[in-house]
PDB file of N, CA and C in Angstrom:
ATOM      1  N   UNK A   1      -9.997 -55.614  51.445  1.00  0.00           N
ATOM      2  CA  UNK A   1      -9.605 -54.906  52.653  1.00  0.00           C
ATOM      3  C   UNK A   1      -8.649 -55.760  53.474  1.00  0.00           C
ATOM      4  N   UNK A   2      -7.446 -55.238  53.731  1.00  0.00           N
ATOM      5  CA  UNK A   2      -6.640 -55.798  55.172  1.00  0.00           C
ATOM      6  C   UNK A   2      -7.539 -55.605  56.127  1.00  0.00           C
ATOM      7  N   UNK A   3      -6.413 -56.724  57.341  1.00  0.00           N
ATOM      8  CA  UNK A   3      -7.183 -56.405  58.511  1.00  0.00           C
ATOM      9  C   UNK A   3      -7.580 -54.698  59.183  1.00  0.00           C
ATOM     10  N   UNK A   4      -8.153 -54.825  59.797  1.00  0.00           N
ATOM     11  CA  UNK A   4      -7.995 -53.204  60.576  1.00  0.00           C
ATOM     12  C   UNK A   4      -9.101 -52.307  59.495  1.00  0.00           C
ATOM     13  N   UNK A   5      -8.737 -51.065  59.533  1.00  0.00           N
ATOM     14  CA  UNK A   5      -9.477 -49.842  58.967  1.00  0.00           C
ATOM     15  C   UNK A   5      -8.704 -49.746  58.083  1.00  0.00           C
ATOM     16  N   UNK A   6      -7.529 -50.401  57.479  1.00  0.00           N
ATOM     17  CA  UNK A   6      -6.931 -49.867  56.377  1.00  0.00           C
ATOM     18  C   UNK A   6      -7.158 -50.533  55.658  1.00  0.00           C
ATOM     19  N   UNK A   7      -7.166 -49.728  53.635  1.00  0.00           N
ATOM     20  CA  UNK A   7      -7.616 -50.249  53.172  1.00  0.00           C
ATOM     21  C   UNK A   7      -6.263 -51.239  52.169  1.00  0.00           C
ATOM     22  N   UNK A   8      -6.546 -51.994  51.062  1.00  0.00           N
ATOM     23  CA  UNK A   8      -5.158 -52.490  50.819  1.00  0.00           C
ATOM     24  C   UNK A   8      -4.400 -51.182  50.072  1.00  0.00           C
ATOM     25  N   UNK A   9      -3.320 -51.066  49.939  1.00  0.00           N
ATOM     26  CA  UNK A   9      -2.325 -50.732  49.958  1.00  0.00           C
ATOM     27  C   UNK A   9      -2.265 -50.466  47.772  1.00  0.00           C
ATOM     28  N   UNK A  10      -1.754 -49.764  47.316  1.00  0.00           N
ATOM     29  CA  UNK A  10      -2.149 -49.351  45.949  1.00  0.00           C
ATOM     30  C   UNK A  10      -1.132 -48.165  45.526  1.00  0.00           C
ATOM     31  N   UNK A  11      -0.150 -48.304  44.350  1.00  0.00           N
ATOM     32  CA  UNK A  11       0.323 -47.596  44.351  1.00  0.00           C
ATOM     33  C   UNK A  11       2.114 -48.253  43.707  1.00  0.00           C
ATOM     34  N   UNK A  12       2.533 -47.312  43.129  1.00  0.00           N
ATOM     35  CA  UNK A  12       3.835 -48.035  42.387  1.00  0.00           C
ATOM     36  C   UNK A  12       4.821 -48.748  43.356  1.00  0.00           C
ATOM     37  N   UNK A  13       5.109 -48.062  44.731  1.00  0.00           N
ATOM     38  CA  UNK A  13       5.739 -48.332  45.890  1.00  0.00           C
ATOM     39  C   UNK A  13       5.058 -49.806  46.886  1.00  0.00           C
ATOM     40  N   UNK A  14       4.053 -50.854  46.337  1.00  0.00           N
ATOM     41  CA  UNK A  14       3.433 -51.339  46.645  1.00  0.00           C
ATOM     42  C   UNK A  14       4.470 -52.216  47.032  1.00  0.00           C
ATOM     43  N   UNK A  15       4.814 -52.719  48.173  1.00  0.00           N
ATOM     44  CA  UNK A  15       5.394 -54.418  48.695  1.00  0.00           C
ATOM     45  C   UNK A  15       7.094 -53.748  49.016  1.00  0.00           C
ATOM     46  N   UNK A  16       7.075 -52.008  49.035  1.00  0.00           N
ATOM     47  CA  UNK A  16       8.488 -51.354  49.759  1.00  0.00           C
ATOM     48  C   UNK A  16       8.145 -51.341  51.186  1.00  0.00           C
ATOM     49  N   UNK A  17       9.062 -51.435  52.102  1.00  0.00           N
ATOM     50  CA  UNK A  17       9.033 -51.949  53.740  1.00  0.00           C
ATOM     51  C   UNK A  17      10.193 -50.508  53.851  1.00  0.00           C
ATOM     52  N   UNK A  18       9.574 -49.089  54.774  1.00  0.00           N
ATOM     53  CA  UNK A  18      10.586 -47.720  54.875  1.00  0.00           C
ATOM     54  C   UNK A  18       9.958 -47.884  56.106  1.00  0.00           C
ATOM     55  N   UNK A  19      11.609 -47.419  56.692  1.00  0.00           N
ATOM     56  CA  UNK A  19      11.819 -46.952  58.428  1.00  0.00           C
ATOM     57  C   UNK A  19      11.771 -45.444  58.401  1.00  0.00           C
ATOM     58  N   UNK A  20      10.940 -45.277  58.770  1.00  0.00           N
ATOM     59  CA  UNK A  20      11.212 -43.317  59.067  1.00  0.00           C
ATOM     60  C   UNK A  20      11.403 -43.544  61.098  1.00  0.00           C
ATOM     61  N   UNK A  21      12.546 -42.545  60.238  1.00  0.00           N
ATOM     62  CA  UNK A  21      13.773 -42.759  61.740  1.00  0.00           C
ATOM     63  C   UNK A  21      13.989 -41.014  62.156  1.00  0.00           C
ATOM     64  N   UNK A  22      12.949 -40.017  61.101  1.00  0.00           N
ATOM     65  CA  UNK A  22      13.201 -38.912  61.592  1.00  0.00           C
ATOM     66  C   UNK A  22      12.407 -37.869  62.340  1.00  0.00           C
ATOM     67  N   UNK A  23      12.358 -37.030  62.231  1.00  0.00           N
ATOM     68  CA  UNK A  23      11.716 -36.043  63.510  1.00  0.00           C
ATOM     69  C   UNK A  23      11.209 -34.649  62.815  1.00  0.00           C
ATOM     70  N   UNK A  24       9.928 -34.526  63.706  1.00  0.00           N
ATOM     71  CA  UNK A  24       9.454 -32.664  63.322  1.00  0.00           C
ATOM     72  C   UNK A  24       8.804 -32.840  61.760  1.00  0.00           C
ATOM     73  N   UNK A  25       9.546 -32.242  60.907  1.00  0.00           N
ATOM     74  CA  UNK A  25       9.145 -32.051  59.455  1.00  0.00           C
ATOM     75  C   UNK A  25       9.391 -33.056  58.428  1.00  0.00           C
ATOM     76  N   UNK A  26      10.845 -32.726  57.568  1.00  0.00           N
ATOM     77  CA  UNK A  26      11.351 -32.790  56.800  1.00  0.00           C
ATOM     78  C   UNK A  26      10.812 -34.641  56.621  1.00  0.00           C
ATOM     79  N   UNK A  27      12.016 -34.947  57.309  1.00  0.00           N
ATOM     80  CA  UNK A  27      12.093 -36.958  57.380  1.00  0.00           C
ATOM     81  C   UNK A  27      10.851 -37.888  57.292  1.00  0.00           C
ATOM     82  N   UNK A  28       9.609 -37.309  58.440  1.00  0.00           N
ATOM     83  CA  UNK A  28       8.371 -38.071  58.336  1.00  0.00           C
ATOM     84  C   UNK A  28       7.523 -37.243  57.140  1.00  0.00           C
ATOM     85  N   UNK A  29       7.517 -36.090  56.694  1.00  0.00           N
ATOM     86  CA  UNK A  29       6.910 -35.676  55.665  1.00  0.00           C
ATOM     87  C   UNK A  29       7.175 -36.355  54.195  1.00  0.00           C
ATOM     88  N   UNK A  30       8.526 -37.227  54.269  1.00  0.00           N
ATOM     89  CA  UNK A  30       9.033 -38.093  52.752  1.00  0.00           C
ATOM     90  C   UNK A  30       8.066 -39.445  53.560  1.00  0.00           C
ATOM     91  N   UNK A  31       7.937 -40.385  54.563  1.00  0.00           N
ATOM     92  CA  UNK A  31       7.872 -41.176  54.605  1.00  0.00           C
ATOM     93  C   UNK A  31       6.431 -41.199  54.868  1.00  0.00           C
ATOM     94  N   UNK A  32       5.285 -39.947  54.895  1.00  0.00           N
ATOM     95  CA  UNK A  32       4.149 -39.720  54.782  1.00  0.00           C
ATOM     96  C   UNK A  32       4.022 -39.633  53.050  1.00  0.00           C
ATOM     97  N   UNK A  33       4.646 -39.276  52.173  1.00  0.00           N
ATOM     98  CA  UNK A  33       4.242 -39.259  50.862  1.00  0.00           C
ATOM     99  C   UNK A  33       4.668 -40.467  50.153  1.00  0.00           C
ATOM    100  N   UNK A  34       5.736 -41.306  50.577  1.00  0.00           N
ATOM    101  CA  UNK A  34       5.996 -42.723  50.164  1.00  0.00           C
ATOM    102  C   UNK A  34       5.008 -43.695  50.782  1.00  0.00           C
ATOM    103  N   UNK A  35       4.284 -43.288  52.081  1.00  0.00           N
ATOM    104  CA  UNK A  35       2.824 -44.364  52.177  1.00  0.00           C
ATOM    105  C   UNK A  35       1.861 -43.685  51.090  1.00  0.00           C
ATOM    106  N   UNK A  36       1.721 -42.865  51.185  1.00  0.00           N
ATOM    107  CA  UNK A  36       0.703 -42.235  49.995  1.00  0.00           C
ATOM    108  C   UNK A  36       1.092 -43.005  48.457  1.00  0.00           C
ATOM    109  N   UNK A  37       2.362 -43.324  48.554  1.00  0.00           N
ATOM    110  CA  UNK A  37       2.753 -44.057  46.813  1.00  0.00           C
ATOM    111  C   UNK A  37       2.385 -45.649  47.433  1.00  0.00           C
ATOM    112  N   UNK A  38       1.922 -46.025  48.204  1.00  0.00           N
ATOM    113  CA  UNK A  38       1.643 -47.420  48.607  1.00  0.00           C
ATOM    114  C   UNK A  38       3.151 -48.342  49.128  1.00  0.00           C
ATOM    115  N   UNK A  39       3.755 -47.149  49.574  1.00  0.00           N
ATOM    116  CA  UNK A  39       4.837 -48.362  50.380  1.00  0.00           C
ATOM    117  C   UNK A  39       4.338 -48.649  52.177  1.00  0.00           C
ATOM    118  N   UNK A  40       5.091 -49.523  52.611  1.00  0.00           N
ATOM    119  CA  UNK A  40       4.968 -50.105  54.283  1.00  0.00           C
ATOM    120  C   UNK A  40       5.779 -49.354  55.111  1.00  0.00           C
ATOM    121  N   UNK A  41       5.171 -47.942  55.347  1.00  0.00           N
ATOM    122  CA  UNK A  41       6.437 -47.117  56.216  1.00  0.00           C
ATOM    123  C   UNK A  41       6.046 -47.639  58.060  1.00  0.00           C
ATOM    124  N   UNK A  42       6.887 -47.452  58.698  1.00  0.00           N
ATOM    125  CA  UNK A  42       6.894 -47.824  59.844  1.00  0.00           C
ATOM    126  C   UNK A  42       7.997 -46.532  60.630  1.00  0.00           C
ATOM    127  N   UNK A  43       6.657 -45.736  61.063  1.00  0.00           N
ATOM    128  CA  UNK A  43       7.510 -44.843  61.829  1.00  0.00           C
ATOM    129  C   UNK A  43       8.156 -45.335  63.294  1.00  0.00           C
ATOM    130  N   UNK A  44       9.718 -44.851  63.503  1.00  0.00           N
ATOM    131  CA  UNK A  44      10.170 -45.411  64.654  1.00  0.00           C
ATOM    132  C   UNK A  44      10.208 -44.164  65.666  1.00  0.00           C
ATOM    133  N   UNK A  45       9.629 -44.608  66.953  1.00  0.00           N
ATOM    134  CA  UNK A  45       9.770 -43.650  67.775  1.00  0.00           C
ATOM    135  C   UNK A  45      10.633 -43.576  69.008  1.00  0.00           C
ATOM    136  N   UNK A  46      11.493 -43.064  70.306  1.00  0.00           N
ATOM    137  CA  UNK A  46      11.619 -42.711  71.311  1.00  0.00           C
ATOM    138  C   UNK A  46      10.559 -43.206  72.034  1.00  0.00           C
ATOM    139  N   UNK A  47      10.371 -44.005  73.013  1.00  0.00           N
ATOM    140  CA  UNK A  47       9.585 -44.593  74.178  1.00  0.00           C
ATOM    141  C   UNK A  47       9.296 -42.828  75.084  1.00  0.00           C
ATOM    142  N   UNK A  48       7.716 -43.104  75.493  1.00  0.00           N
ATOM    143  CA  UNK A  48       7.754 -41.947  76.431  1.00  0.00           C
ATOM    144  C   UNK A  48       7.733 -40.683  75.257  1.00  0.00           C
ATOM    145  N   UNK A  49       8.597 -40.494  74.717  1.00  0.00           N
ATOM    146  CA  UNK A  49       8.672 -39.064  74.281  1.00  0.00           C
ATOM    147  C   UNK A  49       8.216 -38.802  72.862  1.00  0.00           C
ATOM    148  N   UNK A  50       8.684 -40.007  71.907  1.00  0.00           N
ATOM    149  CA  UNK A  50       7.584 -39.783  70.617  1.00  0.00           C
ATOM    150  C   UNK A  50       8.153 -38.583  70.052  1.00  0.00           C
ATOM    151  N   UNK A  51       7.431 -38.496  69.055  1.00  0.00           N
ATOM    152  CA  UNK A  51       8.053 -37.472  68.253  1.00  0.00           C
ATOM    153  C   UNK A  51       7.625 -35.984  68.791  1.00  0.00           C
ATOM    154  N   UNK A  52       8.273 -35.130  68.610  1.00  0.00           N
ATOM    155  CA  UNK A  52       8.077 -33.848  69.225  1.00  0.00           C
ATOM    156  C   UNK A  52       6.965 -33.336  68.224  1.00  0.00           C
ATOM    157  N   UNK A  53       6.790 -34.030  67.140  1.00  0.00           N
ATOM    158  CA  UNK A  53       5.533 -33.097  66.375  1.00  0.00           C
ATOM    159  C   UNK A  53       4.323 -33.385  66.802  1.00  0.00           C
ATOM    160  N   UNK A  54       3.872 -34.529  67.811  1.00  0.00           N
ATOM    161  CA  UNK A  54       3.022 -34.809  68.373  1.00  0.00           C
ATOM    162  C   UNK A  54       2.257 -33.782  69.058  1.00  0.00           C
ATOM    163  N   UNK A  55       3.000 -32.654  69.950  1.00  0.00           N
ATOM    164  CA  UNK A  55       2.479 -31.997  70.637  1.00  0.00           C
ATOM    165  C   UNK A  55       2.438 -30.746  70.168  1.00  0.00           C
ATOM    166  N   UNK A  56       2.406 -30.342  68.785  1.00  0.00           N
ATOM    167  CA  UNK A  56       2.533 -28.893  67.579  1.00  0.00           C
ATOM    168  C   UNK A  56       0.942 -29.177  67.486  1.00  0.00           C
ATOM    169  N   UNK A  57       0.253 -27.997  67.485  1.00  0.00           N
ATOM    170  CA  UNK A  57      -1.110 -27.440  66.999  1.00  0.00           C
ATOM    171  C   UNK A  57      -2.283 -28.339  67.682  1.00  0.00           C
ATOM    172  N   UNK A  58      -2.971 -28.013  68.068  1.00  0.00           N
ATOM    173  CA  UNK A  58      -3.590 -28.783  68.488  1.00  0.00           C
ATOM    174  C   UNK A  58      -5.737 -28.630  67.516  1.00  0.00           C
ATOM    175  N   UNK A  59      -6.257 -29.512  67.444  1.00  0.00           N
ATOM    176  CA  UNK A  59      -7.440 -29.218  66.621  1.00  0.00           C
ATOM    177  C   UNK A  59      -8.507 -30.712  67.103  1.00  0.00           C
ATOM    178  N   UNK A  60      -9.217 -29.865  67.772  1.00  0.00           N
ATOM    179  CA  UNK A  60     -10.611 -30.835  68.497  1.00  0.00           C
ATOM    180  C   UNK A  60      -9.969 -31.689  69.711  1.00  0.00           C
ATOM    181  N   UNK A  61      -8.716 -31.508  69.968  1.00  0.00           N
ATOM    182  CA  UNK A  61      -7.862 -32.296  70.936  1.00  0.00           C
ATOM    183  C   UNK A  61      -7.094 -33.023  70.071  1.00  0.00           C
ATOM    184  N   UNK A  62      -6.717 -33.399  69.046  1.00  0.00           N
ATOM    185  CA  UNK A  62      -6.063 -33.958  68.832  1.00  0.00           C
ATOM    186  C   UNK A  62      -4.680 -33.360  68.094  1.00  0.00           C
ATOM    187  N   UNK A  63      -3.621 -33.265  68.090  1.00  0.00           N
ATOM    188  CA  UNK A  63      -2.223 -32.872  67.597  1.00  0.00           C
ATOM    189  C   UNK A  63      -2.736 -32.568  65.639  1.00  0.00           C
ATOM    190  N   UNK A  64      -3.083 -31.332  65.158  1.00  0.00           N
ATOM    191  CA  UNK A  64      -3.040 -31.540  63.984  1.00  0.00           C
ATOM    192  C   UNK A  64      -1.905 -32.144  63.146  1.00  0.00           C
ATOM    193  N   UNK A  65      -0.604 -30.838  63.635  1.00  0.00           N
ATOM    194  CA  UNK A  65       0.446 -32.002  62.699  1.00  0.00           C
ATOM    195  C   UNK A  65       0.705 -33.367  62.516  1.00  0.00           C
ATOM    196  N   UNK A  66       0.502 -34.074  63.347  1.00  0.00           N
ATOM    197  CA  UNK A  66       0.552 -35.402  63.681  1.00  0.00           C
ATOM    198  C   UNK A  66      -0.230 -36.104  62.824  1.00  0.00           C
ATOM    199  N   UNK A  67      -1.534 -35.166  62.535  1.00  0.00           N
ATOM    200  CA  UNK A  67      -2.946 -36.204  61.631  1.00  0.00           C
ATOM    201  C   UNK A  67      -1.706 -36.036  60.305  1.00  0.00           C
ATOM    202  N   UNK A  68      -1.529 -34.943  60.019  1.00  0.00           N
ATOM    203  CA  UNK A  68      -0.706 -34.530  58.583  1.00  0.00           C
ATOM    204  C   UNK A  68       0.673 -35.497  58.567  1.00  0.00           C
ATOM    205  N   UNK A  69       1.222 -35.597  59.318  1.00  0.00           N
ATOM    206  CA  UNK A  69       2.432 -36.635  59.393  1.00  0.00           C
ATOM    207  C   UNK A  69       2.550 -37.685  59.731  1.00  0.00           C
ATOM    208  N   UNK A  70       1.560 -38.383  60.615  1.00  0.00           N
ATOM    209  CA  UNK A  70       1.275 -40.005  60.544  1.00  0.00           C
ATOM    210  C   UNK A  70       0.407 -40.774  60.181  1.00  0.00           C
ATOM    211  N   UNK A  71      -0.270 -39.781  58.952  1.00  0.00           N
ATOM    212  CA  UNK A  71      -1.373 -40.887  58.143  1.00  0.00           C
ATOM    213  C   UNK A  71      -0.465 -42.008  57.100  1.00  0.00           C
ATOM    214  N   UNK A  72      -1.289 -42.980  57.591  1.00  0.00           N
ATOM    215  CA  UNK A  72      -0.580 -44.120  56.450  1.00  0.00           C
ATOM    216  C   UNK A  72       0.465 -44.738  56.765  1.00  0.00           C
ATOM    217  N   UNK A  73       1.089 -44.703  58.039  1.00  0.00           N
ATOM    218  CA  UNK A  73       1.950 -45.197  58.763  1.00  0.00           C
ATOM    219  C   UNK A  73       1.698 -45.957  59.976  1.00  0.00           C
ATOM    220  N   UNK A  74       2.599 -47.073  60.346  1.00  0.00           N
ATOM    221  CA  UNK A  74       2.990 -47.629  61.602  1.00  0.00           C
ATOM    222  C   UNK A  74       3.206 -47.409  62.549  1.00  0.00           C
ATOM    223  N   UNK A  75       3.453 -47.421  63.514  1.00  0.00           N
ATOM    224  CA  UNK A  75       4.225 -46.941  64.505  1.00  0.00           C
ATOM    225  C   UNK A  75       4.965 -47.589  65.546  1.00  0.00           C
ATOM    226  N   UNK A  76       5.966 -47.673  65.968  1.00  0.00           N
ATOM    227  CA  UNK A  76       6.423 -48.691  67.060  1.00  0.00           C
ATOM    228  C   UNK A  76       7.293 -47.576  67.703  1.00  0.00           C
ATOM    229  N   UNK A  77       7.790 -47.917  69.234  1.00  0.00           N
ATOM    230  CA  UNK A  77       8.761 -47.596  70.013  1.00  0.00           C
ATOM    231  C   UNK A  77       9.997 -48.500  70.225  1.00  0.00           C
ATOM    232  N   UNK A  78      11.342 -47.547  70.274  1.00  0.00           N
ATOM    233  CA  UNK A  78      12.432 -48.795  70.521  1.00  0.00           C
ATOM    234  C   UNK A  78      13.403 -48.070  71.269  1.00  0.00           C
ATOM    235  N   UNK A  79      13.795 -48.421  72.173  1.00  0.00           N
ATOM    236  CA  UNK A  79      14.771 -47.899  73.463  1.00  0.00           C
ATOM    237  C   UNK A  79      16.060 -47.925  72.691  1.00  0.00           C
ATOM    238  N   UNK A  80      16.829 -47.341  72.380  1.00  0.00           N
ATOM    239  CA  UNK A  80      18.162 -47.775  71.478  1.00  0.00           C
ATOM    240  C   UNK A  80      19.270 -47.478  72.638  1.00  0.00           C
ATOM    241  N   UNK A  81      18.834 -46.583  74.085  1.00  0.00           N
ATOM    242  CA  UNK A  81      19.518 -46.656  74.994  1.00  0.00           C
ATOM    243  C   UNK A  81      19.862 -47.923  76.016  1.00  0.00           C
ATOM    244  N   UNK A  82      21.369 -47.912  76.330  1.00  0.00           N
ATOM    245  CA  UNK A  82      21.879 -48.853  77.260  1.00  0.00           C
ATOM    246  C   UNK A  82      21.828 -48.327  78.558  1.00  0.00           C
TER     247      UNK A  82
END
């Protein structure tokens, strides 16, 4: 076991480092099935605003799409504005 709740990492994509840099569907749905092949995705977000799929469906309080699109991923925020 790594640190944390996750477990190690398994899978042909094992020791790949992916930026998912995209939004809603399409972009984090590849970089949700490339953690599933055991790569290091690191979703990047908008400060404050996050991805807009955050706030789609909601189930026990929590954002369903979101469980479906950020399992197995990172997450960080980065201001890219001046």
């Amino acid at each position: 076991m790594e640190s944390g709740n996750r477990p190690a990492a398994q899978g042909p994509l094992v020791g790949i480092r992916v930026l998912d840099v995209g939004q809603l569907v399409a972009g984090p749905m590849t970089g949700t099935l490339l953690a599933d092949w055991g790569a290091d995705v690191v979703k990047v977000e908008q400060p404050l605003i996050g991805d807009p799929i955050r706030k789609l469906g909601s189930h026990t309080g929590a954002p369903l799409w979101w469980k479906v699109n950020g399992r197995g991923k990172r997450s960080v925020a980065l201001d890219l504005h001046l």
